[in-house]
Protein backbone atom coordinates (compact mmCIF):
# COMPACT_ATOMS: atom_id res chain seq x y z
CA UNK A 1 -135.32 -47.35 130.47
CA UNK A 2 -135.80 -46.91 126.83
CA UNK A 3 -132.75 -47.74 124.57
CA UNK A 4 -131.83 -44.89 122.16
CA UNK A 5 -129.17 -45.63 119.72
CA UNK A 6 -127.75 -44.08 116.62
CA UNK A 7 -124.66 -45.66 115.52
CA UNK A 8 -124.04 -48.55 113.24
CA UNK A 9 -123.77 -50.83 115.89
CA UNK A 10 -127.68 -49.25 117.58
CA UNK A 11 -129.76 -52.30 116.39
CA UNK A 12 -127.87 -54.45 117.77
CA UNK A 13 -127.40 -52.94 120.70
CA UNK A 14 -131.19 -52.91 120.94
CA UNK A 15 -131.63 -56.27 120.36
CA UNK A 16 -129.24 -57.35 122.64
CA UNK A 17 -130.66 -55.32 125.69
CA UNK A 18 -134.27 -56.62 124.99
CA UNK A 19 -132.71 -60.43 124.20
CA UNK A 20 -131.46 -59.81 128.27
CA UNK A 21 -134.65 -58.06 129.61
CA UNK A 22 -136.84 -60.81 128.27
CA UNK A 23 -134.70 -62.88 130.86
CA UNK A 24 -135.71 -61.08 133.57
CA UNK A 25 -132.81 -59.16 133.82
CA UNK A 26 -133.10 -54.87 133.85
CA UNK A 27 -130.06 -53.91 132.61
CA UNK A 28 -129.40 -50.21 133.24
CA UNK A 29 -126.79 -49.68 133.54
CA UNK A 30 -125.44 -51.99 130.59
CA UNK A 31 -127.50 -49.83 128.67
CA UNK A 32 -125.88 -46.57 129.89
CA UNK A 33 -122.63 -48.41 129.36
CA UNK A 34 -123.77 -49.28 125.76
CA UNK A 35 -125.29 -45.77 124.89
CA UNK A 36 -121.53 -44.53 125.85
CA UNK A 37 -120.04 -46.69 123.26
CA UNK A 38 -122.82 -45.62 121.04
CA UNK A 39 -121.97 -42.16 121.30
CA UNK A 40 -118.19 -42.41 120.72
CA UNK A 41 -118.74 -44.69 117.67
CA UNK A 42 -121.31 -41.17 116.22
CA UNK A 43 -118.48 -38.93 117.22
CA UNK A 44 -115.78 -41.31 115.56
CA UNK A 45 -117.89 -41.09 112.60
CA UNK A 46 -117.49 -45.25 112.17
CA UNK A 47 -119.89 -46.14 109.79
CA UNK A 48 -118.97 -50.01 109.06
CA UNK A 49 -119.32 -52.84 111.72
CA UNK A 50 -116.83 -54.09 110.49
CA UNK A 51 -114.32 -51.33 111.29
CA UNK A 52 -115.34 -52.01 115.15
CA UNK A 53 -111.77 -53.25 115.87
CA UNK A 54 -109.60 -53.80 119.11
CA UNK A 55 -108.05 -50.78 118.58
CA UNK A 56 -111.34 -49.06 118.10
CA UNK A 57 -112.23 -50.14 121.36
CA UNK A 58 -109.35 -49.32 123.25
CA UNK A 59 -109.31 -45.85 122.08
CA UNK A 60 -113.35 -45.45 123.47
CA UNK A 61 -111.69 -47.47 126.79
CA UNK A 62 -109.15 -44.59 127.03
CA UNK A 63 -111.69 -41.72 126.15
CA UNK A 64 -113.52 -42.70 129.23
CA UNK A 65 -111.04 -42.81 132.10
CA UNK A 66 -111.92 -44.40 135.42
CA UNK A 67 -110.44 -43.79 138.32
CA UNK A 68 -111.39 -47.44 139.97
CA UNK A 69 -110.42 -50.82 138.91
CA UNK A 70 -114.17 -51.81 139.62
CA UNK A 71 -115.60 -49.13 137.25
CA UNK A 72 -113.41 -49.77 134.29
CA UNK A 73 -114.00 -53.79 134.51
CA UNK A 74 -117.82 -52.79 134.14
CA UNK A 75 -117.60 -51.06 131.11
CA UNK A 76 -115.37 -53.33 129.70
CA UNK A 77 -117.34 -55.92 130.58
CA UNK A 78 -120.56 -54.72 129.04
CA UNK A 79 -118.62 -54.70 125.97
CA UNK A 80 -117.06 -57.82 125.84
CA UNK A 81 -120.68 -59.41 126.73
CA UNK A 82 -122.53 -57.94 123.97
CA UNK A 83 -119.64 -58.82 121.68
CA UNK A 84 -119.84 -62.18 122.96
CA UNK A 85 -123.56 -62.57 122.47
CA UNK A 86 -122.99 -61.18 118.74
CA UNK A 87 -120.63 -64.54 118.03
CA UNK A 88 -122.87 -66.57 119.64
CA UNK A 89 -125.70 -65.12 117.15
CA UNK A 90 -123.19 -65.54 114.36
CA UNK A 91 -123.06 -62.07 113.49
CA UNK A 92 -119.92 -62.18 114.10
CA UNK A 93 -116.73 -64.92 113.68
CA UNK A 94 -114.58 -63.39 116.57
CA UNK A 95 -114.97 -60.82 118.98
CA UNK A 96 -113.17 -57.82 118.92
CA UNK A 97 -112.78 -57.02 122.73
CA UNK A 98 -108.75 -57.84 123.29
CA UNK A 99 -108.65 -55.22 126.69
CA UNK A 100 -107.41 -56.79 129.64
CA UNK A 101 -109.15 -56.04 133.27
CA UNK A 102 -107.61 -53.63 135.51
CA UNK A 103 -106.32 -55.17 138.78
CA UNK A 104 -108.01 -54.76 141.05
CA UNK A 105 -106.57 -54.18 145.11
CA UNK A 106 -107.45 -56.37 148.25
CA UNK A 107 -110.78 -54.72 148.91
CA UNK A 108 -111.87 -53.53 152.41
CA UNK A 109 -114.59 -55.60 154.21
CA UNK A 110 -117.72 -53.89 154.73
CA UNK A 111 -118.50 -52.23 158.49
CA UNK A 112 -120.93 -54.60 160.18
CA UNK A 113 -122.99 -53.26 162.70
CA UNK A 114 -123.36 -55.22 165.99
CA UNK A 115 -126.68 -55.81 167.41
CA UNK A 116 -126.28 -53.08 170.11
CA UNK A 117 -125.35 -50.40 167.70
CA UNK A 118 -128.25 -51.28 165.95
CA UNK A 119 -130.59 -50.66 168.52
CA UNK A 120 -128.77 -47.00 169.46
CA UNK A 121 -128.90 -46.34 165.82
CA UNK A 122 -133.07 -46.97 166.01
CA UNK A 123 -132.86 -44.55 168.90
CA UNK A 124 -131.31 -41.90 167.28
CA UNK A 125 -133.24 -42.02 164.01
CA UNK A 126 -136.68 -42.49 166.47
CA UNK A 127 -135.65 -38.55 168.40
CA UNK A 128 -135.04 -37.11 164.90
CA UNK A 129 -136.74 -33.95 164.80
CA UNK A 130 -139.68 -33.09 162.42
CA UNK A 131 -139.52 -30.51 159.79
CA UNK A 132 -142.43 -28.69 157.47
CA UNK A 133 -141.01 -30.86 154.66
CA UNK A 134 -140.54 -34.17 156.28
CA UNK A 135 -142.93 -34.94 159.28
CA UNK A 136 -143.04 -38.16 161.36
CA UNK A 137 -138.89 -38.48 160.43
CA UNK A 138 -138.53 -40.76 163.20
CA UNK A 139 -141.17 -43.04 163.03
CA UNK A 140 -140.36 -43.60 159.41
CA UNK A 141 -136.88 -43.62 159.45
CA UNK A 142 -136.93 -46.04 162.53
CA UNK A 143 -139.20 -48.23 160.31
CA UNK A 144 -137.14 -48.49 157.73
CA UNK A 145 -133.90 -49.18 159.32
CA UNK A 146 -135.27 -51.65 161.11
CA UNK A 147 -136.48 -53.34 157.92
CA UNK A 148 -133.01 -53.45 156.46
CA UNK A 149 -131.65 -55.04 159.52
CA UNK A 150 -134.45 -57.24 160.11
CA UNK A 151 -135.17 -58.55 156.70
CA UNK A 152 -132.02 -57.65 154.91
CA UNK A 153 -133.90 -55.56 152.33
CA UNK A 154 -132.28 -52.86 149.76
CA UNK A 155 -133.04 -49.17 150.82
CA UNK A 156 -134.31 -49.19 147.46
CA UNK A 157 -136.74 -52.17 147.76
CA UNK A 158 -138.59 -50.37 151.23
CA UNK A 159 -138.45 -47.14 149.47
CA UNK A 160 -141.06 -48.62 146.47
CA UNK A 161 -143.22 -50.74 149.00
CA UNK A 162 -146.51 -50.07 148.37
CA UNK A 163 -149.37 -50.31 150.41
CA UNK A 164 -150.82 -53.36 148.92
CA UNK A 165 -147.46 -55.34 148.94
CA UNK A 166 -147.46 -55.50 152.65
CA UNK A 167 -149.68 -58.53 153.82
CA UNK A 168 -150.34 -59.12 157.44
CA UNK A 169 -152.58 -61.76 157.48
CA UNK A 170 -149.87 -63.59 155.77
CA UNK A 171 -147.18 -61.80 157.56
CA UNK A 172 -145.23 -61.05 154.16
CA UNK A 173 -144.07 -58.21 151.79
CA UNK A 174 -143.75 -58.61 148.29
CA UNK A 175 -140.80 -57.12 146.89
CA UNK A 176 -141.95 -56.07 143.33
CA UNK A 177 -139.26 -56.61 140.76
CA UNK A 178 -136.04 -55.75 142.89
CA UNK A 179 -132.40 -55.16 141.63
CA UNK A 180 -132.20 -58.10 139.44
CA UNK A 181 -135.83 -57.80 138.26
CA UNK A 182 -137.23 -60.90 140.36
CA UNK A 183 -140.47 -60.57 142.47
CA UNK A 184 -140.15 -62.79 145.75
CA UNK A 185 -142.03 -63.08 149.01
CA UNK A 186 -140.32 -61.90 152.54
CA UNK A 187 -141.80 -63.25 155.60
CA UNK A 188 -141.63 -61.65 158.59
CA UNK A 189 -141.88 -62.58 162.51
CA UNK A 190 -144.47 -61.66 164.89
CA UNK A 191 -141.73 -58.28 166.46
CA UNK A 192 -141.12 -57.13 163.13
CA UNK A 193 -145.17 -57.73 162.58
CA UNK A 194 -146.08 -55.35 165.48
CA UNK A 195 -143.82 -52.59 164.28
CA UNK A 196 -145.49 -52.66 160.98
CA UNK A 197 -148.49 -52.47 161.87
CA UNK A 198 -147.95 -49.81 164.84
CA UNK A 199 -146.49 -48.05 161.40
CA UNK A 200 -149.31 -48.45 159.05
CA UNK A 201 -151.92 -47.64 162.23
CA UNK A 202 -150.09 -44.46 162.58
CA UNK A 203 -150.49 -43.49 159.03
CA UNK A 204 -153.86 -43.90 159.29
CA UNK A 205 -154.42 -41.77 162.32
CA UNK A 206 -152.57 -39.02 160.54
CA UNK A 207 -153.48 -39.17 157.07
CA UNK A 208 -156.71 -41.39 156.79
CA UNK A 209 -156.96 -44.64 154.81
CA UNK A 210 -154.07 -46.52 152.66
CA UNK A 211 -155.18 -46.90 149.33
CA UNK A 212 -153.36 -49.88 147.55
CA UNK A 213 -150.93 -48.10 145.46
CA UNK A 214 -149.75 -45.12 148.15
CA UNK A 215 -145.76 -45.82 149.37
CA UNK A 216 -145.47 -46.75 152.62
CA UNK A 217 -142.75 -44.84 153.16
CA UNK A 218 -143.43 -41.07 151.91
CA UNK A 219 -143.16 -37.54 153.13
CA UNK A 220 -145.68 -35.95 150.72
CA UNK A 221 -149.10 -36.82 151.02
CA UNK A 222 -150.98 -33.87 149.34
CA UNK A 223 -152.03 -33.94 146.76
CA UNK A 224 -150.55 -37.27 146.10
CA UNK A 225 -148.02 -39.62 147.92
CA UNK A 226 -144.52 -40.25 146.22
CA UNK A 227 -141.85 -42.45 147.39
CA UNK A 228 -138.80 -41.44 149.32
CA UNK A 229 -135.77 -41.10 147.45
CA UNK A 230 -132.87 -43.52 148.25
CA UNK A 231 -130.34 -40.55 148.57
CA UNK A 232 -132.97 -39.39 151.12
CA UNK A 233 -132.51 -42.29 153.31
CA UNK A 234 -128.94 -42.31 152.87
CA UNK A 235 -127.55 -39.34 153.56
CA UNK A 236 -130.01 -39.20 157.24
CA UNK A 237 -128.31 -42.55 158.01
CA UNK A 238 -124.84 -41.18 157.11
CA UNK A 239 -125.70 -38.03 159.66
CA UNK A 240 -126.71 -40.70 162.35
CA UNK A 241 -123.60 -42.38 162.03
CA UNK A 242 -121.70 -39.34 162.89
CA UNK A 243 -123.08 -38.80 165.96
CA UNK A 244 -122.77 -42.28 167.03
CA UNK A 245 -118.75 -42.13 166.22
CA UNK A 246 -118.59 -46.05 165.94
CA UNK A 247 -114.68 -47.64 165.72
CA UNK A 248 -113.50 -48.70 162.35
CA UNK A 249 -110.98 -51.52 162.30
CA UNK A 250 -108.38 -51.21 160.08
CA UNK A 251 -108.87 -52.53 156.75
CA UNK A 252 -113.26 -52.30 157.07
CA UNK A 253 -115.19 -49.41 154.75
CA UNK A 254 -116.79 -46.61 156.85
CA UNK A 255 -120.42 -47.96 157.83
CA UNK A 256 -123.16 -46.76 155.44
CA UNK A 257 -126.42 -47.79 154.89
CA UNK A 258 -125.79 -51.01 152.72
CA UNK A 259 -124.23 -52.44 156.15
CA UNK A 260 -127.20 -53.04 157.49
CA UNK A 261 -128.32 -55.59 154.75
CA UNK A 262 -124.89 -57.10 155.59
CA UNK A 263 -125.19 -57.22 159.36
CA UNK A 264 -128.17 -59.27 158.72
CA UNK A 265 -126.62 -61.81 156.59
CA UNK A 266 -123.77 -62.36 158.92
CA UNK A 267 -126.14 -62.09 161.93
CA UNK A 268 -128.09 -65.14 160.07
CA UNK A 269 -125.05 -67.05 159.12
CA UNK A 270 -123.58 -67.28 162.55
CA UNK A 271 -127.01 -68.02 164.74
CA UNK A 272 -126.82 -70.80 161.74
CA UNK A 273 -123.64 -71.83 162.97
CA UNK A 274 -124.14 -71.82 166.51
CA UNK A 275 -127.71 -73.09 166.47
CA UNK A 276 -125.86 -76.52 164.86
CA UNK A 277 -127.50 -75.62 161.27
CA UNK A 278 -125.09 -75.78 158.28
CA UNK A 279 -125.04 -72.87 156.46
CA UNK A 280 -124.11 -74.34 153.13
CA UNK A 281 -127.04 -76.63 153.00
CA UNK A 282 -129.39 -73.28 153.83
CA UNK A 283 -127.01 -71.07 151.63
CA UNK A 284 -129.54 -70.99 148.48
CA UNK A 285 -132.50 -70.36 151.53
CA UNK A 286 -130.24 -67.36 152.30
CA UNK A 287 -129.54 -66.01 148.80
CA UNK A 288 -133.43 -66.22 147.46
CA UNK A 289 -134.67 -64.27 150.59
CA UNK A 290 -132.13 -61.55 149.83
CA UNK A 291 -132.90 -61.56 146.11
CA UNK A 292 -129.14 -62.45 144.87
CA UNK A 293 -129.03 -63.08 141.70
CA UNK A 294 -127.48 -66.44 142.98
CA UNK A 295 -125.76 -67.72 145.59
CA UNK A 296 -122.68 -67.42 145.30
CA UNK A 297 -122.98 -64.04 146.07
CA UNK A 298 -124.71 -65.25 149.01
CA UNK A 299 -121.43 -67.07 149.79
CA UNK A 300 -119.23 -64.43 149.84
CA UNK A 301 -120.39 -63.51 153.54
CA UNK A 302 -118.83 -66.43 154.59
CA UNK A 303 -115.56 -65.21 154.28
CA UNK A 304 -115.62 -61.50 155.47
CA UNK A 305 -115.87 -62.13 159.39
CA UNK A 306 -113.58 -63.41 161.79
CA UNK A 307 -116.26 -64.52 164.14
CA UNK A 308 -117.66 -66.56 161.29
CA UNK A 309 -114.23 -67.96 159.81
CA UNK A 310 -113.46 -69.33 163.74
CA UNK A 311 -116.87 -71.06 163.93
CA UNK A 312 -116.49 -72.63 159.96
CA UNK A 313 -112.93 -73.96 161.59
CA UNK A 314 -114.47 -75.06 164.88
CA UNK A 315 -116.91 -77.30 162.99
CA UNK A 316 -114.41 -78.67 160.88
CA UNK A 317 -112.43 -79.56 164.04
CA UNK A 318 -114.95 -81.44 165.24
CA UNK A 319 -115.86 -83.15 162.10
CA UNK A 320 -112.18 -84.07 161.56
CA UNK A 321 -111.96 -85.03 165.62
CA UNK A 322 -114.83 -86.44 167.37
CA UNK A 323 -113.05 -86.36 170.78
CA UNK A 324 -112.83 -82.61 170.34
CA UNK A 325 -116.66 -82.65 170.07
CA UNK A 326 -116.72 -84.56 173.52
CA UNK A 327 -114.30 -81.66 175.22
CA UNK A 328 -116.38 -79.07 173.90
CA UNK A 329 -120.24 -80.64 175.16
């Protein structure tokens, strides 16, 4: 994105954004965040830093109503880390941001799919019918479901595969600058190996040779290929999941796609478990194949699952109680 700001405040609101990207870090939607706050200060005609005050800032606060907890804490937040960064580049003694956080309710845990639903969801999304805009649906929605739960990927991270970040000799996919703007290497075993190459063989057969920059994942080929669109991909997943009807527990989200990133880090955490691994000592393993940003958000898994709270308790037993390890071999 490319920052446009007009207000007093716009240079440093510039500077600040490209102080973070040259960390790695994209931040969008900060700057969307900060283009809002931009705006108001135009509209409110402030034309003195120094007039950006906490009232100032609760009035834009209140001039953009939120109906979640979640999306009011962002925009606050934005605002009281740029105003943060400008004290800690002395441009300013204090910062100005005095606006509590919203609190925010128990959330629900997210749906997790088990392995058997996965494989009825591949069968639905492999009998989906083709249409004169979207050919091949099922072998490429297929694919990439099977990617997510596989490899834990981002719909958006399979959607901008290209041809030449998919590596078989190595058995890898490079994930090109993902959601926190880090490149990293995916490996893949020799099952998930045969379906991507039974994928790329097929787009061969029916539209001739990959060239290095084509998506793997496309529905328009002529005259050029373009990427699927995320709300593509979600919205057919969301239609599968009707039709399979699956039973929500109380207090669990409706499945969507996202789940099936998080049935795969469960799935991992608990063969972990029961395989006698400990998952803390592979936790930061865990979090750089998923591209967190670290991993502690790796770590909240850990804590969203029954099965995986008895087994963390179950090894603790036995830690605390070597006889119980005897009873139990």
């Amino acid at each position: 994105m490319t920052a446009s700001f007009h207000s007093v405040l716009g240079k440093d609101f510039s500077a600040y954004l490209s102080y973070k990207r040259a960390l790695g870090r994209k931040f969008d939607t900060e700057e969307l965040a900060l283009q809002l706050f931009d705006r108001f200060l135009v509209e409110e005609r402030v034309s003195d830093a120094a007039l950006v005050q906490p009232a100032l800032i609760e009035a834009f606060l209140v001039s953009r109503p939120r109906t979640r907890p979640r999306s009011y804490n962002h925009l606050l937040g934005v605002l009281r880390c740029f105003f943060a960064w400008q004290v800690t580049q002395e441009r300013l003694a204090h910062s100005p941001v005095r606006a509590h956080p919203q609190p925010v309710t128990s959330q629900l845990k997210p749906f997790l799919f088990e392995p058997a639903q996965v494989e009825y969801i591949l069968t639905l999304a492999s009998q989906l019918p083709d249409n004169s805009r979207a050919p091949c649906r099922g072998m490429v929605y297929r694919t990439i479901f099977s990617l997510m739960y596989g490899l834990g990927l981002r719909v958006g991270e399979i959607v901008h595969l290209r041809y030449r970040d998919v590596d078989c000799q190595r058995s890898l996919l490079v994930i090109d600058k993902s959601k926190f703007g880090k490149t990293r290497l995916v490996p893949f075993g020799p099952r998930m190996a045969q379906q991507i190459a039974v994928y790329l063989q097929f787009g061969v057969d029916r539209y001739g040779s990959w060239q290095p920059d084509d998506p793997v994942f496309s529905f328009s080929f002529f005259p050029e290929r373009k990427p699927m669109r995320i709300e593509t991909v979600s919205q057919t997943f969301h239609h599968l999941i009707l039709k399979m009807d699956p039973y929500v527990p109380p207090g669990v989200r409706q499945p969507h796609l996202h789940c099936l990133r998080h049935s795969f880090a469960v799935a991992t955490l608990l063969r972990w478990y029961r395989t006698g691994v400990d998952p803390k000592q592979r936790l930061f393993h865990l979090s750089t194949f998923m591209g967190h940003a670290d991993p502690a958000s790796t770590a909240w898994y850990l804590t969203i699952t029954e099965a995986l709270l008895r087994e963390a308790s179950q090894r603790f037993e036995r830690f605390a109680d070597p006889r119980r390890e005897e009873e139990l071999s």
